[in-house]
C-alpha atoms as a PDB file:
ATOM      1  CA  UNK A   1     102.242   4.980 -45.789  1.00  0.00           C
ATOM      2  CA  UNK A   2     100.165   8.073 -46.418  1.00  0.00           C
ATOM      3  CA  UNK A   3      96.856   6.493 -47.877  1.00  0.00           C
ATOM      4  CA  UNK A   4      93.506   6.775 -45.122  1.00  0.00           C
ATOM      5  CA  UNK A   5      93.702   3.139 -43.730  1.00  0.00           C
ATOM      6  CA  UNK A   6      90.529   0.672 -44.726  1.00  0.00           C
ATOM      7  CA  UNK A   7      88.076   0.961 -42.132  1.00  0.00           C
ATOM      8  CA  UNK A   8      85.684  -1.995 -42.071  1.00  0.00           C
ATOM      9  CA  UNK A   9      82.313  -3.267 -40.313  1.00  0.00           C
ATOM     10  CA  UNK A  10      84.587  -6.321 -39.298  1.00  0.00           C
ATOM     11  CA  UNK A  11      86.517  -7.013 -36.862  1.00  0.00           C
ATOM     12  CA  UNK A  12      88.492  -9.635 -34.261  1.00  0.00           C
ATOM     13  CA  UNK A  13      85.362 -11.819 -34.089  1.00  0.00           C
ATOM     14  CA  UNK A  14      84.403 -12.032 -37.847  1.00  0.00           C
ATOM     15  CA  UNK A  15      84.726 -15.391 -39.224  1.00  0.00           C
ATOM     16  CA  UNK A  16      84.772 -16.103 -43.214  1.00  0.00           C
ATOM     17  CA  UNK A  17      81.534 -16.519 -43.777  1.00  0.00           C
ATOM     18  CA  UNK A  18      81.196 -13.288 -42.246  1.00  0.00           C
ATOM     19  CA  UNK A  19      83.156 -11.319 -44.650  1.00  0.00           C
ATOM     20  CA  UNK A  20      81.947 -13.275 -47.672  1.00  0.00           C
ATOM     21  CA  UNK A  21      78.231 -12.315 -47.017  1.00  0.00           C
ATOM     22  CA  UNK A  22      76.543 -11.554 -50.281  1.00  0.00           C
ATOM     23  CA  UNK A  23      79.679 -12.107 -52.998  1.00  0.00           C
ATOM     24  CA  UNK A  24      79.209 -13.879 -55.478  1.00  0.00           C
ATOM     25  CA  UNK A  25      82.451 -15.889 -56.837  1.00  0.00           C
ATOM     26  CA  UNK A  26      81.274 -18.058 -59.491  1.00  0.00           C
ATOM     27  CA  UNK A  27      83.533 -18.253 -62.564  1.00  0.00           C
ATOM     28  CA  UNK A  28      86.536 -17.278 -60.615  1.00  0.00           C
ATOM     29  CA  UNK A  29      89.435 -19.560 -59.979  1.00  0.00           C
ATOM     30  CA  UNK A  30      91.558 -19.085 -56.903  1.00  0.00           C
ATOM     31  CA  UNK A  31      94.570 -21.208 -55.423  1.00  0.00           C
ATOM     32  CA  UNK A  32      95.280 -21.434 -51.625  1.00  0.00           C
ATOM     33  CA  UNK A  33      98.813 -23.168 -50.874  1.00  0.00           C
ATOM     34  CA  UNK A  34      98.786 -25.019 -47.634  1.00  0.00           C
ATOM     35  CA  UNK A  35      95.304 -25.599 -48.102  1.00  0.00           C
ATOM     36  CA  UNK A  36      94.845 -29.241 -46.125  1.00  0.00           C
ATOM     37  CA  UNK A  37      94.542 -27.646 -42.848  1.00  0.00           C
ATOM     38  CA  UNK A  38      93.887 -25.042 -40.563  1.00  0.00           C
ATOM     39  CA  UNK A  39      92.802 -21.426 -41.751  1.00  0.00           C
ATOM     40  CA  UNK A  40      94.490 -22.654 -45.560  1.00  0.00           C
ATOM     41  CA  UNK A  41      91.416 -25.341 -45.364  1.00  0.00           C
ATOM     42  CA  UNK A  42      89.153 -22.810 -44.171  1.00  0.00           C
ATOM     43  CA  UNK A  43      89.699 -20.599 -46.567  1.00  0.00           C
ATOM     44  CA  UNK A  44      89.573 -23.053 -49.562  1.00  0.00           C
ATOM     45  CA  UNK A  45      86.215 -23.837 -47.773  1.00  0.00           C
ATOM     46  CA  UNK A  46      84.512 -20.511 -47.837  1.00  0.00           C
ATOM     47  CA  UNK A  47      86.155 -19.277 -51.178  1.00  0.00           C
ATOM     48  CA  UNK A  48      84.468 -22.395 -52.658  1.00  0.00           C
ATOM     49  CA  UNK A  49      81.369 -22.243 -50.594  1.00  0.00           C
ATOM     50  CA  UNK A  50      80.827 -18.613 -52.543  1.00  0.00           C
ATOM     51  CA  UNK A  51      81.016 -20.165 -55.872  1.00  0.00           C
ATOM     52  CA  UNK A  52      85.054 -20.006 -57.179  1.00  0.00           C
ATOM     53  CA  UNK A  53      86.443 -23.025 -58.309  1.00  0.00           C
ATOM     54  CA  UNK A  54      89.474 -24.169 -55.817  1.00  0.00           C
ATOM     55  CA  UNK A  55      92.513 -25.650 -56.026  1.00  0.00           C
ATOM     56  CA  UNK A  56      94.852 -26.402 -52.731  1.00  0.00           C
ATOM     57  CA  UNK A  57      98.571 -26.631 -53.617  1.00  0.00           C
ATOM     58  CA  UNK A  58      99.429 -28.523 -50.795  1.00  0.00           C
ATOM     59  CA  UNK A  59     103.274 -30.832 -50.039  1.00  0.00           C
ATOM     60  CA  UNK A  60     101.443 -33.751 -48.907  1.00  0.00           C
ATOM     61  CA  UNK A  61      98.943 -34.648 -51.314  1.00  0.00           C
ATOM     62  CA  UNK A  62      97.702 -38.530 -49.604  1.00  0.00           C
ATOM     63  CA  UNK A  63      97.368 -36.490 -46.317  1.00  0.00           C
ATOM     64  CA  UNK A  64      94.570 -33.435 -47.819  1.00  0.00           C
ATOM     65  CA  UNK A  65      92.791 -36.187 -49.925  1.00  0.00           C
ATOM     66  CA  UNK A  66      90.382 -37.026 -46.702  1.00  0.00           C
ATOM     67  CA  UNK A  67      90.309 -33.409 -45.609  1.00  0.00           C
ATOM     68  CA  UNK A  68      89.101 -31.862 -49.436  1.00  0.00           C
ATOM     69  CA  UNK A  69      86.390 -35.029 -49.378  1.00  0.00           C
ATOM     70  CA  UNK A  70      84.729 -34.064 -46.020  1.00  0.00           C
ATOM     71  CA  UNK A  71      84.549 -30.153 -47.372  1.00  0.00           C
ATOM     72  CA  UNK A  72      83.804 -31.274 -50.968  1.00  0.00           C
ATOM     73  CA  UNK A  73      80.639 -33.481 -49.639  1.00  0.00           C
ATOM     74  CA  UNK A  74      79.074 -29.832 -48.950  1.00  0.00           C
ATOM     75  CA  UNK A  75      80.056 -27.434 -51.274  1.00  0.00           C
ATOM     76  CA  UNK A  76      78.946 -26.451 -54.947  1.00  0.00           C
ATOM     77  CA  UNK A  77      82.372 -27.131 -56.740  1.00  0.00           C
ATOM     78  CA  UNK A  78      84.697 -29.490 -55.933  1.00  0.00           C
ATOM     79  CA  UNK A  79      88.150 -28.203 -54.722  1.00  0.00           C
ATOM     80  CA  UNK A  80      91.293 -29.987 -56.755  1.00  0.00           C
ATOM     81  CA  UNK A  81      94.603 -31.091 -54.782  1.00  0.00           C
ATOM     82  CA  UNK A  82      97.530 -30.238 -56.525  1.00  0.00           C
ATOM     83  CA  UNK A  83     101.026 -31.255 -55.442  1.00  0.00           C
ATOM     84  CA  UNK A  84     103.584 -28.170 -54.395  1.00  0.00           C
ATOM     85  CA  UNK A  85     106.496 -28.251 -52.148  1.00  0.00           C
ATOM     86  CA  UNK A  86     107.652 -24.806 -51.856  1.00  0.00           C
ATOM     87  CA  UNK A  87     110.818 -25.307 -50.511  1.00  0.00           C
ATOM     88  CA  UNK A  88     111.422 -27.111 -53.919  1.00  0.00           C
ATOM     89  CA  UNK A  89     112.333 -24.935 -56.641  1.00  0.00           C
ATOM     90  CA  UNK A  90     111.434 -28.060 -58.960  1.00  0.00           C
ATOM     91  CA  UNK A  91     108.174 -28.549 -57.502  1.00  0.00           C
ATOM     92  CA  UNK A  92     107.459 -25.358 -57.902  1.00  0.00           C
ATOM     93  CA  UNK A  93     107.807 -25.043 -61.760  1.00  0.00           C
ATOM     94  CA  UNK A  94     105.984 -28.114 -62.057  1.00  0.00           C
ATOM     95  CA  UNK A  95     102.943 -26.370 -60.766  1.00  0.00           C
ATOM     96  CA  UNK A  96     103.336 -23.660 -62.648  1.00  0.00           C
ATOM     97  CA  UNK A  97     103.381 -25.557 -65.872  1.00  0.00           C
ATOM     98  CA  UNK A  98     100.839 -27.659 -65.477  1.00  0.00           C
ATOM     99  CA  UNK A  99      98.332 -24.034 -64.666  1.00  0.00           C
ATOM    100  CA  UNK A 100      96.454 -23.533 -67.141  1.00  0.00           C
ATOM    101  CA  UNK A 101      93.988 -20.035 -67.856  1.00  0.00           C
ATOM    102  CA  UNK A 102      93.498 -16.806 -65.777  1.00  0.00           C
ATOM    103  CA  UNK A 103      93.926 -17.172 -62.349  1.00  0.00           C
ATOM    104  CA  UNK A 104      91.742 -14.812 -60.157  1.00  0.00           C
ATOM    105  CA  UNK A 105      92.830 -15.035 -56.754  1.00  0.00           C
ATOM    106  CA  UNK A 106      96.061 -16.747 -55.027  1.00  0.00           C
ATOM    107  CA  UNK A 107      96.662 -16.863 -51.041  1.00  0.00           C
ATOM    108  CA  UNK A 108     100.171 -17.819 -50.049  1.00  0.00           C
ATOM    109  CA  UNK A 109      98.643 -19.387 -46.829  1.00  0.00           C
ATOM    110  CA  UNK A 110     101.307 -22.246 -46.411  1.00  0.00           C
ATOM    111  CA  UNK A 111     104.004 -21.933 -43.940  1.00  0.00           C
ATOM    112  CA  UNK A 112     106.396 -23.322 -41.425  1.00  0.00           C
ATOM    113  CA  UNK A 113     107.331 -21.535 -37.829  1.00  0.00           C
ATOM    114  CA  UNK A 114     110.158 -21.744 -35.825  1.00  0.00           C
ATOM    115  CA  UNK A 115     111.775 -25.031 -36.959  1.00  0.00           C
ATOM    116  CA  UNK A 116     115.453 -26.598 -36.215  1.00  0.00           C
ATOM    117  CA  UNK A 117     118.002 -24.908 -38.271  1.00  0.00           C
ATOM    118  CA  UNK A 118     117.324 -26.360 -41.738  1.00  0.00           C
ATOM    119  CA  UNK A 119     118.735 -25.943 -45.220  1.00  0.00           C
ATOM    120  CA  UNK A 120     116.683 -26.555 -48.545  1.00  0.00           C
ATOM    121  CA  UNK A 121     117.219 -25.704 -52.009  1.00  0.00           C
ATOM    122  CA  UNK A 122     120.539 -23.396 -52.666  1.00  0.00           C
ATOM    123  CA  UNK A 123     121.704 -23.943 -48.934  1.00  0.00           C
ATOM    124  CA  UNK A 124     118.772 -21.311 -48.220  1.00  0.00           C
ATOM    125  CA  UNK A 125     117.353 -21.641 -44.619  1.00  0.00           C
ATOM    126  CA  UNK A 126     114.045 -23.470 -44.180  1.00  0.00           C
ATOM    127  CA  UNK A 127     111.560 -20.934 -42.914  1.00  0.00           C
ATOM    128  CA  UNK A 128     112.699 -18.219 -45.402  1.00  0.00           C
ATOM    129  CA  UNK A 129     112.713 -20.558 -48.273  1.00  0.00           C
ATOM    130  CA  UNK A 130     109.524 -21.734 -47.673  1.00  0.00           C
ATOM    131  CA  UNK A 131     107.574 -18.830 -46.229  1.00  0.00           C
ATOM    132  CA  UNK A 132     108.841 -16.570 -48.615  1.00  0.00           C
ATOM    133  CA  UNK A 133     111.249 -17.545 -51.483  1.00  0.00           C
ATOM    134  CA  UNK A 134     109.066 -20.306 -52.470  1.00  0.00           C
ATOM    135  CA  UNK A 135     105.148 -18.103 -52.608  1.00  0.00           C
ATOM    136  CA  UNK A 136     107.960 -15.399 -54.702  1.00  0.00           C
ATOM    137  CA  UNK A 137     108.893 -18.033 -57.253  1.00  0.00           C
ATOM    138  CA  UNK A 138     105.377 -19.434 -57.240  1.00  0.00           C
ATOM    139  CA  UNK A 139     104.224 -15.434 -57.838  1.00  0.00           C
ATOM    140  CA  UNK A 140     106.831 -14.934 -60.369  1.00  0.00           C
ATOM    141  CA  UNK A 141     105.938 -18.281 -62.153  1.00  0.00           C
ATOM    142  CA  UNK A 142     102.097 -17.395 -62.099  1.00  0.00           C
ATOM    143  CA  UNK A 143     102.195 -13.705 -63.294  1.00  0.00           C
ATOM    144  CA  UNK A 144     101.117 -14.262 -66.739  1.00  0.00           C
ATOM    145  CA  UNK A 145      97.779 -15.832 -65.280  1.00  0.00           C
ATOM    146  CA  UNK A 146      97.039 -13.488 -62.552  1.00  0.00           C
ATOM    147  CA  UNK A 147      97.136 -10.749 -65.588  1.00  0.00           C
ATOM    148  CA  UNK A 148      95.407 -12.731 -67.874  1.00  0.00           C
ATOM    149  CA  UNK A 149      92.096 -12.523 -65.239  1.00  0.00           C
ATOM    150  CA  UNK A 150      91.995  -8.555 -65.578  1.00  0.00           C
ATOM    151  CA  UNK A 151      91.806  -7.842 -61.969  1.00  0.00           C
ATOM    152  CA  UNK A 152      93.277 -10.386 -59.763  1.00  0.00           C
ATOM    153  CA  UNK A 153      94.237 -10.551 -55.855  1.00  0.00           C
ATOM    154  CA  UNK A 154      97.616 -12.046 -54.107  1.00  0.00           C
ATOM    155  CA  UNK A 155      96.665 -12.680 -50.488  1.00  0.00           C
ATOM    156  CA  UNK A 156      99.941 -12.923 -48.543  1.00  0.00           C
ATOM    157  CA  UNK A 157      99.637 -14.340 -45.020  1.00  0.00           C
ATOM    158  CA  UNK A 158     102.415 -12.891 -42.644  1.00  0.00           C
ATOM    159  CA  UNK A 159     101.684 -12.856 -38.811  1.00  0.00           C
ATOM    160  CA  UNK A 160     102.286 -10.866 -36.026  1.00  0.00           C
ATOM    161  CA  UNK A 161     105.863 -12.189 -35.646  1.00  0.00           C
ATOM    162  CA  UNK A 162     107.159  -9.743 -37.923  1.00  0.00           C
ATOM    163  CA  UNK A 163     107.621  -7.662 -35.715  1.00  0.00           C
ATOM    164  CA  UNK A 164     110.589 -10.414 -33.916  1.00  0.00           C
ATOM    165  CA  UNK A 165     112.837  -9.377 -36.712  1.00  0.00           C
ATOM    166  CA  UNK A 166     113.511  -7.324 -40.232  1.00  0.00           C
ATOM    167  CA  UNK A 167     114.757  -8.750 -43.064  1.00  0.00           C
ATOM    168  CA  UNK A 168     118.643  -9.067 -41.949  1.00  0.00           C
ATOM    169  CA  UNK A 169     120.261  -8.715 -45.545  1.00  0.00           C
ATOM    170  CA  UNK A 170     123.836  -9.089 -44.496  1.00  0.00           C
ATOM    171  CA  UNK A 171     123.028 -12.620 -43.622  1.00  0.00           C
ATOM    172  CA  UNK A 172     119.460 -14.012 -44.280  1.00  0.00           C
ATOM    173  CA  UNK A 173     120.133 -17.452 -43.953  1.00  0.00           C
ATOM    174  CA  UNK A 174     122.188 -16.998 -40.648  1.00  0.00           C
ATOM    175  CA  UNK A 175     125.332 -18.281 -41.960  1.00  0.00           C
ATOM    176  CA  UNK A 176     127.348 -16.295 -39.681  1.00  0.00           C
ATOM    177  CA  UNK A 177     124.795 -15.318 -37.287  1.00  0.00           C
ATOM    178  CA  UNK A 178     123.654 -18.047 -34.479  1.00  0.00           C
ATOM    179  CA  UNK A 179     120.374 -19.912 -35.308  1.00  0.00           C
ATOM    180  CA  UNK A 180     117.253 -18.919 -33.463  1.00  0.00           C
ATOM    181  CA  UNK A 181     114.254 -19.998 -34.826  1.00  0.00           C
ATOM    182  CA  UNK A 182     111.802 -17.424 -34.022  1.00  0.00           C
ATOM    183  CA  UNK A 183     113.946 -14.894 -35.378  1.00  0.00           C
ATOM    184  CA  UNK A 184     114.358 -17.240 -38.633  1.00  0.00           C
ATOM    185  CA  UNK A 185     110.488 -17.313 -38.488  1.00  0.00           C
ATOM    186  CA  UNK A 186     109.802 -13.491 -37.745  1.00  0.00           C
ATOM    187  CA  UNK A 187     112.623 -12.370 -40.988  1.00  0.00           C
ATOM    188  CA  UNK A 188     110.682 -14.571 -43.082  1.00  0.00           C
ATOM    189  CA  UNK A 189     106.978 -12.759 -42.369  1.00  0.00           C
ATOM    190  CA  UNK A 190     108.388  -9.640 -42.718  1.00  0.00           C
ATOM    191  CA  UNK A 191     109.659 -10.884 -46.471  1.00  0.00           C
ATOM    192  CA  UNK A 192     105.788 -11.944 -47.077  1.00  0.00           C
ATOM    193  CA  UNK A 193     104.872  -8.020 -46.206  1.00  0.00           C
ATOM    194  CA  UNK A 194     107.872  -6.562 -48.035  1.00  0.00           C
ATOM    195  CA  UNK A 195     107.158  -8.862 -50.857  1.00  0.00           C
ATOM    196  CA  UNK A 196     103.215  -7.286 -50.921  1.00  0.00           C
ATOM    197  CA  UNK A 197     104.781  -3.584 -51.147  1.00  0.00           C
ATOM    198  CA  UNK A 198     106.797  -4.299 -53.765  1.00  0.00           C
ATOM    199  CA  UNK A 199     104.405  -6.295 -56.117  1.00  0.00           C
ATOM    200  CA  UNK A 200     101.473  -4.121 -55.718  1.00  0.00           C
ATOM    201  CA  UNK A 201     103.709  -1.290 -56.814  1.00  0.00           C
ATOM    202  CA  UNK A 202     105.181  -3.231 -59.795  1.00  0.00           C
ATOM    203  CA  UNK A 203     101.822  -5.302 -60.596  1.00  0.00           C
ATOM    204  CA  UNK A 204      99.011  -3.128 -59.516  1.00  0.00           C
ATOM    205  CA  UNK A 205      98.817  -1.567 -63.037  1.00  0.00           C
ATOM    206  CA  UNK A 206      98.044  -4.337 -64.919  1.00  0.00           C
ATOM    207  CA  UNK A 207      95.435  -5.277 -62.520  1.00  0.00           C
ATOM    208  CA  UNK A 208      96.872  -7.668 -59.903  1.00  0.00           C
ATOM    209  CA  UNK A 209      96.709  -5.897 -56.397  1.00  0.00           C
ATOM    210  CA  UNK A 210      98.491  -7.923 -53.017  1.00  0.00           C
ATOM    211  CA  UNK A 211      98.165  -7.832 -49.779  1.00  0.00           C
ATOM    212  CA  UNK A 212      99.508  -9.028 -46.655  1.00  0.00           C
ATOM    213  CA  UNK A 213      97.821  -9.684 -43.134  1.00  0.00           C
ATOM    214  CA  UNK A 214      98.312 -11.285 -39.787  1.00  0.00           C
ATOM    215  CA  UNK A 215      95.664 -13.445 -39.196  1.00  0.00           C
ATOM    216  CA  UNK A 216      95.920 -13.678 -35.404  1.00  0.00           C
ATOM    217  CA  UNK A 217      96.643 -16.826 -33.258  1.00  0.00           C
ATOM    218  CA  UNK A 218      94.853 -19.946 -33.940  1.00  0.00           C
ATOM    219  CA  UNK A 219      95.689 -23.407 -32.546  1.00  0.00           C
ATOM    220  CA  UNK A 220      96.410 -25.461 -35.968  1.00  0.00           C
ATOM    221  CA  UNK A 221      99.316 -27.662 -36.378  1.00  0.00           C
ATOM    222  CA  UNK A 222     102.018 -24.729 -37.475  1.00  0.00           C
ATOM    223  CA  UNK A 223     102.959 -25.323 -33.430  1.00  0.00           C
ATOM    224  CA  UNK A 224     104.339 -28.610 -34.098  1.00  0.00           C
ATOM    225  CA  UNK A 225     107.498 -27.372 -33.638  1.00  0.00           C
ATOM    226  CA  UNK A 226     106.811 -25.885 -30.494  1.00  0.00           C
ATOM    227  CA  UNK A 227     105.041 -28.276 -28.561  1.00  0.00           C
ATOM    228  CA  UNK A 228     101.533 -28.063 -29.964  1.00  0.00           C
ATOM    229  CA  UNK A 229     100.305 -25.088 -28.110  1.00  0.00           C
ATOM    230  CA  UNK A 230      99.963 -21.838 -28.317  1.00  0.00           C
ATOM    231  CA  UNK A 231     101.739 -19.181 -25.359  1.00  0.00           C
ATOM    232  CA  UNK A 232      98.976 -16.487 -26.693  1.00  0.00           C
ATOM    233  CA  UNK A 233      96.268 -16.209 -23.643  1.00  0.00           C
ATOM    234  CA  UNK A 234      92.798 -17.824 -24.402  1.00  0.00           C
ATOM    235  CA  UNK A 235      90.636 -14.546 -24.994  1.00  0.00           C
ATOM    236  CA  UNK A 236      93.767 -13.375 -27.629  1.00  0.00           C
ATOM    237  CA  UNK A 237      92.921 -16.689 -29.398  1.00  0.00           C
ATOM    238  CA  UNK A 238      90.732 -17.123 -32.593  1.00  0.00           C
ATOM    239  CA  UNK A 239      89.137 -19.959 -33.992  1.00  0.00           C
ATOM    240  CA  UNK A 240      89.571 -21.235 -37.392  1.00  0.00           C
ATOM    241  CA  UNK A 241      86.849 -19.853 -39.412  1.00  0.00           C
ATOM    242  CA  UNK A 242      88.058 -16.336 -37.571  1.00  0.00           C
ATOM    243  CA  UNK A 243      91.862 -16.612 -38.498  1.00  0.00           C
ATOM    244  CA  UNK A 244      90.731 -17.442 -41.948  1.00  0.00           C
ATOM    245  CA  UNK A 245      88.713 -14.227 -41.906  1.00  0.00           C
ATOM    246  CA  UNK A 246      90.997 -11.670 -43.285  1.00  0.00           C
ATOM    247  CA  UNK A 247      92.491 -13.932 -45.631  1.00  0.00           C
ATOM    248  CA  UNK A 248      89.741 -14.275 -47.368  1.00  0.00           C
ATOM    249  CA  UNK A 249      88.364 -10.480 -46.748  1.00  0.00           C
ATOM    250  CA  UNK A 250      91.186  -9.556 -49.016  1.00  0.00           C
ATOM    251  CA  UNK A 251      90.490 -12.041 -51.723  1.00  0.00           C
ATOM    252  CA  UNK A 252      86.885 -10.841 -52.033  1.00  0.00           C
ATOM    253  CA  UNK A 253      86.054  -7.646 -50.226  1.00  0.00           C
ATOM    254  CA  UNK A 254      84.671  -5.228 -52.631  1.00  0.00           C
ATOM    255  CA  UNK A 255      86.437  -2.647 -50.130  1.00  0.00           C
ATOM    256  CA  UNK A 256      89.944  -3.566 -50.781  1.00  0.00           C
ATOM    257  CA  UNK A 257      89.186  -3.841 -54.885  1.00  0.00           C
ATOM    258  CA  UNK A 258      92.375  -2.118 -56.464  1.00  0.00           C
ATOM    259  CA  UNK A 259      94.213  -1.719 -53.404  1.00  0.00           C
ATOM    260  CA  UNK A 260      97.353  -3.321 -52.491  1.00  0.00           C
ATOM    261  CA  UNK A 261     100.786  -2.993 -50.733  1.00  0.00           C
ATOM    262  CA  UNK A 262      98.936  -2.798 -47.373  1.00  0.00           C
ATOM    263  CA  UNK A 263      98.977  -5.232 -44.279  1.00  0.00           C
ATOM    264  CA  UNK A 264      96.086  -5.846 -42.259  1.00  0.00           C
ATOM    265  CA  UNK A 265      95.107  -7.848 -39.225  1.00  0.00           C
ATOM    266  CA  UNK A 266      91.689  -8.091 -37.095  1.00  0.00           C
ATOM    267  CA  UNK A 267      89.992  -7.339 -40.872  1.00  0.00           C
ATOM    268  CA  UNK A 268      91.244  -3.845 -40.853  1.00  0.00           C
ATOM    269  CA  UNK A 269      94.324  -2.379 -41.845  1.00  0.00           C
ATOM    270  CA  UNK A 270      97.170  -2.481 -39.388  1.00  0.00           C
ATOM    271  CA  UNK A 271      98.683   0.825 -37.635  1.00  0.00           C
ATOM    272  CA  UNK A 272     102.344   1.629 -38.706  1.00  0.00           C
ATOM    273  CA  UNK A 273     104.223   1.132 -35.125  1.00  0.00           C
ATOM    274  CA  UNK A 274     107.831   2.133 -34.163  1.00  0.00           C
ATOM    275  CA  UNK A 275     108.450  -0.546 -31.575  1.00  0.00           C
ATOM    276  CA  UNK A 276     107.181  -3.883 -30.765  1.00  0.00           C
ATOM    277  CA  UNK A 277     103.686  -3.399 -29.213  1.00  0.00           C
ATOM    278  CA  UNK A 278     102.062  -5.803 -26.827  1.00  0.00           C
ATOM    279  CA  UNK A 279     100.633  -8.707 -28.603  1.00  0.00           C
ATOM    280  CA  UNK A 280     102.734  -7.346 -31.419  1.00  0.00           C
ATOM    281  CA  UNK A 281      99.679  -5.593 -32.967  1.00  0.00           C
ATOM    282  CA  UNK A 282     100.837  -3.299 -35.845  1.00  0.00           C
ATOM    283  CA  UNK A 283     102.944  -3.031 -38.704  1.00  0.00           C
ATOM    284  CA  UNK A 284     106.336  -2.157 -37.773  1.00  0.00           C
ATOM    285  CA  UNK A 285     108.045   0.631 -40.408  1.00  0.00           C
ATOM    286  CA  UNK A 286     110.953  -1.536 -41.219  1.00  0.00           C
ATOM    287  CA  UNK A 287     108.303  -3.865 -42.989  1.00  0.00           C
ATOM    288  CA  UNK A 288     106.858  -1.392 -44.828  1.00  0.00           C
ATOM    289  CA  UNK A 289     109.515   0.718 -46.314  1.00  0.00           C
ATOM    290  CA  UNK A 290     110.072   1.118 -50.394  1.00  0.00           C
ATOM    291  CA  UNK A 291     113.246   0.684 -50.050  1.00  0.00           C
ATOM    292  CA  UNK A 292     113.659  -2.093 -48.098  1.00  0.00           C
ATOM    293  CA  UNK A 293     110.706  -3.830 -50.333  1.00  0.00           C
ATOM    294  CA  UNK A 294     112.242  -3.127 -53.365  1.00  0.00           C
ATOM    295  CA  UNK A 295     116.106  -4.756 -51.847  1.00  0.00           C
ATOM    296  CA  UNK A 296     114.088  -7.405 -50.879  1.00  0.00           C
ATOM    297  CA  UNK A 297     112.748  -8.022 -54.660  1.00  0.00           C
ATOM    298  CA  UNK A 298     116.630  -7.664 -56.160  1.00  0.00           C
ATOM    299  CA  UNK A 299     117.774 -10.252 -53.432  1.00  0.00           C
ATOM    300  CA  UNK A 300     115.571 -12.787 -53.889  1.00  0.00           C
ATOM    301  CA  UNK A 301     115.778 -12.790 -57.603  1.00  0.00           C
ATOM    302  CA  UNK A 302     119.090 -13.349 -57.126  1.00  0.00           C
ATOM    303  CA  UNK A 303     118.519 -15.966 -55.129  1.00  0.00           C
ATOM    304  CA  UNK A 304     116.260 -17.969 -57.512  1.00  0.00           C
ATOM    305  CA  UNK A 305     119.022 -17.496 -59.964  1.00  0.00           C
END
């Protein structure tokens, strides 16, 4: 990476509001999978709060329909539940055919972390399938839309637990290497950064720029699978609104228009790192490299086919 990194007035404390001060989205349309709870709620929230018309692509439709009516009963447009399982390659083009128009902005905020060893579609393990092969089909399906809005954002959100593993190509879904789930989990963030690189060089051209970030460690109900709690100490902790904060900074932010292929976290861009740092701040090289990016693209075409 040889670009000057973003510098911004933001940082660890900044909530969404905070980074949306004085934009005006009206008349754009934006899509936030996962977008029932946690930072994917928040973020729907605040990108409709600033004017853009919402949809959350969400797997369990009956359970966001109270959630979207408390934050619709405040906000100028009404966000729209659609129904999209991304660990099912069928749900996936379902949602895709039924989009209709440009589409300005999409933030592949859904995820699962560190599950029991699971298989979905293909015999592809959970985590990766969902975290990453899923938002790269949904991408892929959606391309023609992003284009069609003339200058349009991807928003991919990694985490810090990249930095637990690359992307292990000789075995991805750990058919001959023993299950561990935060391994699982930390292969398929580093996918969502790898996938940025790649589609910002491939896409930036015709005017769709991506991005990946961290957004730090906030208590939402991605720890179901390990007990409900975070290990992160309390003053390393954000709160909603802030781990929503750099999600939508790079769906907005004037100061990120027309760049892409870059990972941030804290609502700055990350520093490259050689080793795993404490509190895994940074962007470790492996997750960055062309090369790797580009492998990553050829595999999981392959995959979809």
């Amino acid at each position: 990476m040889t670009e000057e990194p973003i510098r911004t007035p933001f940082g660890f404390s900044s909530t969404s509001d905070d980074v949306l001060a004085g934009i005006d989205l009206t008349g754009r349309r934006a899509v936030v999978t996962g977008g029932a709870s946690g930072i994917g709620s928040e973020t729907a929230r605040a990108l409709a709060a600033a004017g853009a018309e919402v949809t959350v692509a969400v797997r369990n439709t009956d359970a966001a329909v109270p959630v979207i009516a408390d934050l619709n009963a405040t906000l100028p447009h009404p966000i729209r539940i659609s129904a999209l399982d991304l660990a099912d390659r069928d749900s996936i083009a379902a949602f895709v055919a039924d989009w209709d128009g440009p589409l300005d902005i999409l933030v592949n905020n859904a995820g699962v972390m560190a599950t029991p060893e699971t298989r979905a579609w293909g015999g592809h393990e959970l985590q990766f399938a969902t975290n990453h092969l899923g938002h790269f089909a949904l991408a892929l399906g959606l391309y023609d839309a992003l284009a069609a809005a003339g200058r349009s954002r991807i928003v991919a959100v990694s985490s810090s637990a990249h930095q637990r593993s690359p992307v292990v190509f000789d075995d991805i879904d750990f058919r001959f290497r023993i299950y561990e789930p935060w391994a699982a989990y930390g292969q398929s963030k580093t996918a969502n950064i790898l996938f940025a690189v790649e589609a910002a060089r491939r896409w930036t051209a015709v005017g769709i720029t991506v991005n990946a970030l961290n957004p730090g460690a906030i208590p939402t109900n991605l720890q179901r699978h390990i007990g409900g709690k975070l290990s992160t100490p309390p003053d390393r902790q954000k709160s909603v609104p802030q781990g929503a904060a750099t999600s939508v900074f790079l769906a907005t932010s004037p100061l990120v228009e027309g760049i892409g292929g870059r990972y941030f976290e804290n609502v700055g861009e990350a520093t490259v790192v050689d080793h795993r740092t404490d509190g895994y701040l940074g962007l470790a090289e492996y997750a960055t490299d062309p090369g790797n990016a580009q492998r990553l693209w050829d595999t999981s075409l392959k995959m979809l086919a």
